[in-house]
C-alpha atoms as a PDB file:
ATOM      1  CA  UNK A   1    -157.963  20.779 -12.420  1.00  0.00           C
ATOM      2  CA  UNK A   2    -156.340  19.565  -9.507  1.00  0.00           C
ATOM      3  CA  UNK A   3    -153.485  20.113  -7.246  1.00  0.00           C
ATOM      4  CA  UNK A   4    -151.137  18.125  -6.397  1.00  0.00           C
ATOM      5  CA  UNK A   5    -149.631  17.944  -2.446  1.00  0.00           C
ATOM      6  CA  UNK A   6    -146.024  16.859  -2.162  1.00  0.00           C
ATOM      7  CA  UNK A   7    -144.997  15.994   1.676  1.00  0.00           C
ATOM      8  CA  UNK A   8    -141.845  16.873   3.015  1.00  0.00           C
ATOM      9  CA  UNK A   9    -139.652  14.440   5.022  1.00  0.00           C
ATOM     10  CA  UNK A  10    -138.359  15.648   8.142  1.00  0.00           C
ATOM     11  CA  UNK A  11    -134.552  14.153   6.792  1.00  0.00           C
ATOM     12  CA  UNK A  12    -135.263  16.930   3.955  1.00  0.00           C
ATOM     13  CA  UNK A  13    -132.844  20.124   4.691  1.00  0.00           C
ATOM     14  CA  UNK A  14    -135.841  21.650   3.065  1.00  0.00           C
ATOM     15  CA  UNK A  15    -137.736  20.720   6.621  1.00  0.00           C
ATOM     16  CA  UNK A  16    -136.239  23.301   8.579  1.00  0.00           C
ATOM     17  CA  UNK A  17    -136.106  25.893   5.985  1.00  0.00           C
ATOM     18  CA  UNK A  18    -139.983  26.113   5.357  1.00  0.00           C
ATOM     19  CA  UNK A  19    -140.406  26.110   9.377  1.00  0.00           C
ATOM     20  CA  UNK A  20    -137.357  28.805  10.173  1.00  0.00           C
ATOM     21  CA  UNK A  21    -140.046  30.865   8.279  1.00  0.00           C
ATOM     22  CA  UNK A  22    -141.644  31.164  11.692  1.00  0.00           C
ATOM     23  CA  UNK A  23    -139.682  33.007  15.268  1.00  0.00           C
ATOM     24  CA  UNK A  24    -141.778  30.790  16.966  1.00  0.00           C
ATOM     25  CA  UNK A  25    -142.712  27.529  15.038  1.00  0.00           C
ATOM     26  CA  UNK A  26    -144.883  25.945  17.616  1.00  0.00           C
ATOM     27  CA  UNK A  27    -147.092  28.646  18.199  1.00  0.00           C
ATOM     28  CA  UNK A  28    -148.702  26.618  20.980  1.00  0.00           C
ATOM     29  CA  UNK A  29    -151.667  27.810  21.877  1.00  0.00           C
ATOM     30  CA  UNK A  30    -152.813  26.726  25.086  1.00  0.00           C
ATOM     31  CA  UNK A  31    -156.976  27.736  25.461  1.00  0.00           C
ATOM     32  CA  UNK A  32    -157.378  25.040  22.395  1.00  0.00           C
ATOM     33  CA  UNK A  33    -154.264  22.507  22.548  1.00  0.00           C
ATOM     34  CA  UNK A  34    -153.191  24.051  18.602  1.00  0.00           C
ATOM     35  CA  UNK A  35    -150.299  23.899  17.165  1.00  0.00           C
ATOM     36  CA  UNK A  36    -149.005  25.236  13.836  1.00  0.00           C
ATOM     37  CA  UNK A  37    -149.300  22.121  11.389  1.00  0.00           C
ATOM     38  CA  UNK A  38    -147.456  21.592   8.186  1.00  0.00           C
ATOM     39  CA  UNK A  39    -150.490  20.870   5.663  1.00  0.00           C
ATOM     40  CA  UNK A  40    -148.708  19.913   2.771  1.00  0.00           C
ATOM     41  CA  UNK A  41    -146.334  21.372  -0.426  1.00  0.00           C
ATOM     42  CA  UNK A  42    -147.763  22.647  -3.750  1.00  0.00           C
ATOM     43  CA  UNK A  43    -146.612  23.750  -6.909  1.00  0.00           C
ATOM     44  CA  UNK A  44    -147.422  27.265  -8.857  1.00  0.00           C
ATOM     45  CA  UNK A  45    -146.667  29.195 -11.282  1.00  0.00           C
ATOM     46  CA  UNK A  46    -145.303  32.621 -10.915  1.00  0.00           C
ATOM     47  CA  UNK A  47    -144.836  35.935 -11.962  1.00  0.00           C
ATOM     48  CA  UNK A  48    -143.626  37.086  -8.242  1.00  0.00           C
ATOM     49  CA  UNK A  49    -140.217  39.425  -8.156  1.00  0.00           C
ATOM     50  CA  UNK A  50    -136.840  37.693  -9.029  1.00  0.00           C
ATOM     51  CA  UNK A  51    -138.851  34.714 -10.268  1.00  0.00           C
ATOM     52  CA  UNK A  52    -138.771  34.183 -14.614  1.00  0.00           C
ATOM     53  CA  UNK A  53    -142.406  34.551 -15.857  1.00  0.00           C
ATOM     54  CA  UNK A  54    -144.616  31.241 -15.500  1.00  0.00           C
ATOM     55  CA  UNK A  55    -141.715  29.999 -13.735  1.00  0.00           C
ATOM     56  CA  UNK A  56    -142.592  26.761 -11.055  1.00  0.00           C
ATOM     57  CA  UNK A  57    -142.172  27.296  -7.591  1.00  0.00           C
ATOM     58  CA  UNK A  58    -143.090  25.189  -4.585  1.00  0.00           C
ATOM     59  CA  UNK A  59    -145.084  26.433  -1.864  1.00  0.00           C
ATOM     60  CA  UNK A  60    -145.047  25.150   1.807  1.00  0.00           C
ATOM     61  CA  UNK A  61    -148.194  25.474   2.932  1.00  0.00           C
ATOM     62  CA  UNK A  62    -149.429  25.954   7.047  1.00  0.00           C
ATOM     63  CA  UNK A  63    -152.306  26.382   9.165  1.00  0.00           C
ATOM     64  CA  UNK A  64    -153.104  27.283  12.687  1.00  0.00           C
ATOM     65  CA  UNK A  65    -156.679  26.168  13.855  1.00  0.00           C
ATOM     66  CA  UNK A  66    -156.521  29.089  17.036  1.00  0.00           C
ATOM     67  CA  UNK A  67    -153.495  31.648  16.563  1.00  0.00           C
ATOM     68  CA  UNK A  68    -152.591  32.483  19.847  1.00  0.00           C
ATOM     69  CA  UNK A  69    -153.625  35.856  20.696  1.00  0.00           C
ATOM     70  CA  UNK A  70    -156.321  35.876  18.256  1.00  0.00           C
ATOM     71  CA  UNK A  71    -158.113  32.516  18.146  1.00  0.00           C
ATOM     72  CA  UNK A  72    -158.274  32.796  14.314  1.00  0.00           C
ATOM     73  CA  UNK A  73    -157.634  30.416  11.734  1.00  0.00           C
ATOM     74  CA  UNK A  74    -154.463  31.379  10.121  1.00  0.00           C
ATOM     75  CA  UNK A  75    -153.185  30.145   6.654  1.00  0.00           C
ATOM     76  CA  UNK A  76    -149.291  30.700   5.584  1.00  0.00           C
ATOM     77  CA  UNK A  77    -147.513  29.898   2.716  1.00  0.00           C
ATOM     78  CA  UNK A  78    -143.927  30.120   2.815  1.00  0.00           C
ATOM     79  CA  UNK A  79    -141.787  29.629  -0.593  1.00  0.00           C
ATOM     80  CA  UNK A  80    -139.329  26.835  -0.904  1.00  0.00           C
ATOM     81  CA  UNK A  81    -135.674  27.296  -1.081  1.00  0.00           C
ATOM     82  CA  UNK A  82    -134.875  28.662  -4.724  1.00  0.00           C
ATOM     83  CA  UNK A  83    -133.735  25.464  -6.906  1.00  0.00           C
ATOM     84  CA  UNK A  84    -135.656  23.344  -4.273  1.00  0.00           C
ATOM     85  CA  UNK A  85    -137.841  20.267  -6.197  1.00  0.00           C
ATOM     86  CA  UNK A  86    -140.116  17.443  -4.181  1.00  0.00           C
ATOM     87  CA  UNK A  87    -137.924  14.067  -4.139  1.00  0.00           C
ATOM     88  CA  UNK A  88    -140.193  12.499  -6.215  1.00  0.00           C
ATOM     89  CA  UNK A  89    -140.168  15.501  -9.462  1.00  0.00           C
ATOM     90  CA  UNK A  90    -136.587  15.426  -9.328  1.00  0.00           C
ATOM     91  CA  UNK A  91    -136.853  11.762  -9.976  1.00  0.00           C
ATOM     92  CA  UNK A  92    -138.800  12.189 -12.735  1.00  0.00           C
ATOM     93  CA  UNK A  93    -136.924  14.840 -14.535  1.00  0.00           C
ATOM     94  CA  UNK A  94    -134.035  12.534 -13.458  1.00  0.00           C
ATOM     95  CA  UNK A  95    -135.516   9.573 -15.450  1.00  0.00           C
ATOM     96  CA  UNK A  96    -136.556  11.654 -18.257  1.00  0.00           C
ATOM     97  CA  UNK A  97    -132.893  12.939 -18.971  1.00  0.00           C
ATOM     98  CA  UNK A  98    -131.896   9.063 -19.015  1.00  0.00           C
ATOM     99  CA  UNK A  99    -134.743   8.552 -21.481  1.00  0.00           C
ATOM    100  CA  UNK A 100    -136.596   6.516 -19.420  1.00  0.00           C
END
């Protein structure tokens, strides 16, 4: 099984929802030149509070190679915007409702 990675476009409201997850987005750390990067958007399926069971979310996933302050590799994922769908699944459940 595989997962598929949707990208955000920075002309996607949804941009600077995922990164207002963060007080500071950059994160700069400046011992290693790192920066918190955007890796990428996933689906899941959920059982998480307020969501219905097996529901599909989308998950906007991050990494930072040398958190300031600790050096450590740090993985967040921050959920997407409740209703939120990747351009290109909304397309397709678009095309499927015109029977495409």
């Amino acid at each position: 099984m595989h997962t598929k990675i949707y990208w955000l476009s920075t002309e996607d409201p949804e941009w600077n929802a995922a990164w207002s997850a963060f007080p500071d987005p950059e994160l700069y750390n400046e011992q290693y030149g790192e920066r918190l990067q955007y890796m990428g958007t996933v689906a899941r399926c959920t059982e998480a509070d307020g969501w219905p069971s097996g529901a599909t979310i989308y998950v906007h996933e991050f990494r930072h190679r040398a958190l300031p302050g600790s050096n450590q590799r740090w993985y967040a994922a921050v959920p997407a915007t409740r209703g939120w769908r990747p351009r290109d699944v909304a397309m397709e459940q678009h095309l499927v409702r015109l029977g495409a």
